[in-house]
C-alpha atoms as a PDB file:
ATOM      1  CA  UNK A   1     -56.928 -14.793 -40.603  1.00  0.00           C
ATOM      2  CA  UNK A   2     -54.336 -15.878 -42.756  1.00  0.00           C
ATOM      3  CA  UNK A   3     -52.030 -18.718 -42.007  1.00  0.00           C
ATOM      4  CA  UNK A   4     -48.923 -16.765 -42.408  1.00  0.00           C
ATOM      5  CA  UNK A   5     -50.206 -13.486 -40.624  1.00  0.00           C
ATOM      6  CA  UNK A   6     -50.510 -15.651 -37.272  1.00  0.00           C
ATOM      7  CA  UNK A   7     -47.262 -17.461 -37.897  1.00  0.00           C
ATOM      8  CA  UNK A   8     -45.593 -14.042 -38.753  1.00  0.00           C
ATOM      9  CA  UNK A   9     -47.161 -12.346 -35.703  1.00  0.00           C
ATOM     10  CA  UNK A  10     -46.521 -14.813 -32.930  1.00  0.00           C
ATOM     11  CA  UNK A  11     -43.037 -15.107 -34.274  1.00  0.00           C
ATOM     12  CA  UNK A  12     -43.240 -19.033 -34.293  1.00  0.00           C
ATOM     13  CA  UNK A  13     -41.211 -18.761 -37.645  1.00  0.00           C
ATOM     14  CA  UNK A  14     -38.274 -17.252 -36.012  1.00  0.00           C
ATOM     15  CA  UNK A  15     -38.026 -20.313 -33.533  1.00  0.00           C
ATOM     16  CA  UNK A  16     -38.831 -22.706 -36.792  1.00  0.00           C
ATOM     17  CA  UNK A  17     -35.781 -21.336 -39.240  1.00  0.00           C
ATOM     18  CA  UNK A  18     -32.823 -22.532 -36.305  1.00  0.00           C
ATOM     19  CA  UNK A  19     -34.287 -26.283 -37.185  1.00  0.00           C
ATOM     20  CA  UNK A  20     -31.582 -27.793 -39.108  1.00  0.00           C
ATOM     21  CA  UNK A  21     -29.595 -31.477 -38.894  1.00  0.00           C
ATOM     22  CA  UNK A  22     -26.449 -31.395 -40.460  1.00  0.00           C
ATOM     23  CA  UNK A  23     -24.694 -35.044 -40.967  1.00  0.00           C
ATOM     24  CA  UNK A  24     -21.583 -35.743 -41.797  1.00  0.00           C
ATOM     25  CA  UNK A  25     -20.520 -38.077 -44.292  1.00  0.00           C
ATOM     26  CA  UNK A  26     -17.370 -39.653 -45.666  1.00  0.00           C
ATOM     27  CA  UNK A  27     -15.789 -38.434 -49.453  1.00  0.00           C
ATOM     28  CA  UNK A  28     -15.449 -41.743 -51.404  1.00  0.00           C
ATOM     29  CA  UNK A  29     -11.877 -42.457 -52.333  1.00  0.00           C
ATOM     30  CA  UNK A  30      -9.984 -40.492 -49.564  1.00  0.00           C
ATOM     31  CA  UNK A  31      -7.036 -42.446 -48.560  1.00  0.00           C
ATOM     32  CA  UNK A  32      -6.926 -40.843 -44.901  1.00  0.00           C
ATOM     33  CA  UNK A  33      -9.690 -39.852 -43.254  1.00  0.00           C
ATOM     34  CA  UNK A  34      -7.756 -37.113 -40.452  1.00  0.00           C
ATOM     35  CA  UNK A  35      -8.309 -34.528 -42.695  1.00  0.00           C
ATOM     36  CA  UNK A  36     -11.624 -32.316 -43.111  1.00  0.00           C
ATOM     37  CA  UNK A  37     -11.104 -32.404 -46.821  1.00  0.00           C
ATOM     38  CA  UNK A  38     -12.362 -35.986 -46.544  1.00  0.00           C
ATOM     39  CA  UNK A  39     -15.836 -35.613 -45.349  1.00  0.00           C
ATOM     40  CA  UNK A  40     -19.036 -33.548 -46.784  1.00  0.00           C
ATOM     41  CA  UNK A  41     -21.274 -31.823 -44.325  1.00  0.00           C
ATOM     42  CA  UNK A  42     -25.120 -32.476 -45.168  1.00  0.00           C
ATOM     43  CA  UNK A  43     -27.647 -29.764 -43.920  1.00  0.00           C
ATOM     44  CA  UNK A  44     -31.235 -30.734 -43.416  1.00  0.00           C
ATOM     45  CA  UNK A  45     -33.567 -28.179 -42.675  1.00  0.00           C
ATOM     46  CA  UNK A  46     -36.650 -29.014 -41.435  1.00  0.00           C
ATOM     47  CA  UNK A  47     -39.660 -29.190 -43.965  1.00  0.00           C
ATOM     48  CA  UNK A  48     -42.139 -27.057 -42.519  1.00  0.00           C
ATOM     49  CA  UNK A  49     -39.517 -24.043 -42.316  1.00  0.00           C
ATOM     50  CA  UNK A  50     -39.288 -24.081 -45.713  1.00  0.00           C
ATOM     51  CA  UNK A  51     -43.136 -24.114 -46.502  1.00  0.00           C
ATOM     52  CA  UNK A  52     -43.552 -21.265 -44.177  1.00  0.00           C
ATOM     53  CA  UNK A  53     -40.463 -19.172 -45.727  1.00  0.00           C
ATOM     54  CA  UNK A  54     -42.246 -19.734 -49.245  1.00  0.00           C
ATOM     55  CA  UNK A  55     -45.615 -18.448 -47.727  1.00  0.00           C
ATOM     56  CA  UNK A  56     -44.343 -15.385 -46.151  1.00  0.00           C
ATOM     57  CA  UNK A  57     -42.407 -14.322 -49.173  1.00  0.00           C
ATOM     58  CA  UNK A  58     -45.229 -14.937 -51.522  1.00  0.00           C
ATOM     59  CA  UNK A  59     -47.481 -13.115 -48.517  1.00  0.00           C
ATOM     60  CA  UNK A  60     -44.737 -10.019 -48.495  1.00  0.00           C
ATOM     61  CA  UNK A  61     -44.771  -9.919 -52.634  1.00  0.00           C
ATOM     62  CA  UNK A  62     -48.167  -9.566 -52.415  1.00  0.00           C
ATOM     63  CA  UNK A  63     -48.461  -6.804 -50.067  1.00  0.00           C
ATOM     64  CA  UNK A  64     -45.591  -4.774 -52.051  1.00  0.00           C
ATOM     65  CA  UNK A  65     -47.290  -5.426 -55.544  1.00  0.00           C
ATOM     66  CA  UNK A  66     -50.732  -4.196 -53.876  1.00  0.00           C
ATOM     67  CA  UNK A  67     -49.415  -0.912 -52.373  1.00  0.00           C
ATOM     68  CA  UNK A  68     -47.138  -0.392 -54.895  1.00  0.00           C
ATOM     69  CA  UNK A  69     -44.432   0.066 -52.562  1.00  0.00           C
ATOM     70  CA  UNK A  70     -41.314  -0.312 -55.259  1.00  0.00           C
ATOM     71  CA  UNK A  71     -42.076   2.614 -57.435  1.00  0.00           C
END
């Protein structure tokens, strides 16, 4: 069976996508750092997420090309 089939049908994916580290860091040049304007948020998201979103889609793409299900 396809890797992205058992991923997609155990739902492991869903728990996968909320995997993300945001850091925060400080803007260069501020002169005061008490305002939010001063610091820049930095979103990870974990690795394997985004292998398994590009498998899907390219999984789902194929499945709509071979039934034709857009005309």
């Amino acid at each position: 069976m396809d890797v992205a089939k058992v991923y997609f049908i155990i739902g492991y994916y869903l728990r996968l996508g909320r995997a993300i580290i945001t850091f925060i860091l400080y803007k260069e040049g501020k002169a005061d750092y008490l305002f939010l304007g001063s610091y820049r948020p930095i979103a990870l998201e974990n690795t394997l997420s985004k292998i398994l979103k590009r498998v899907i889609a390219d999984y789902m793409v194929d499945i709509v090309e071979e039934y034709a299900l857009l005309l």
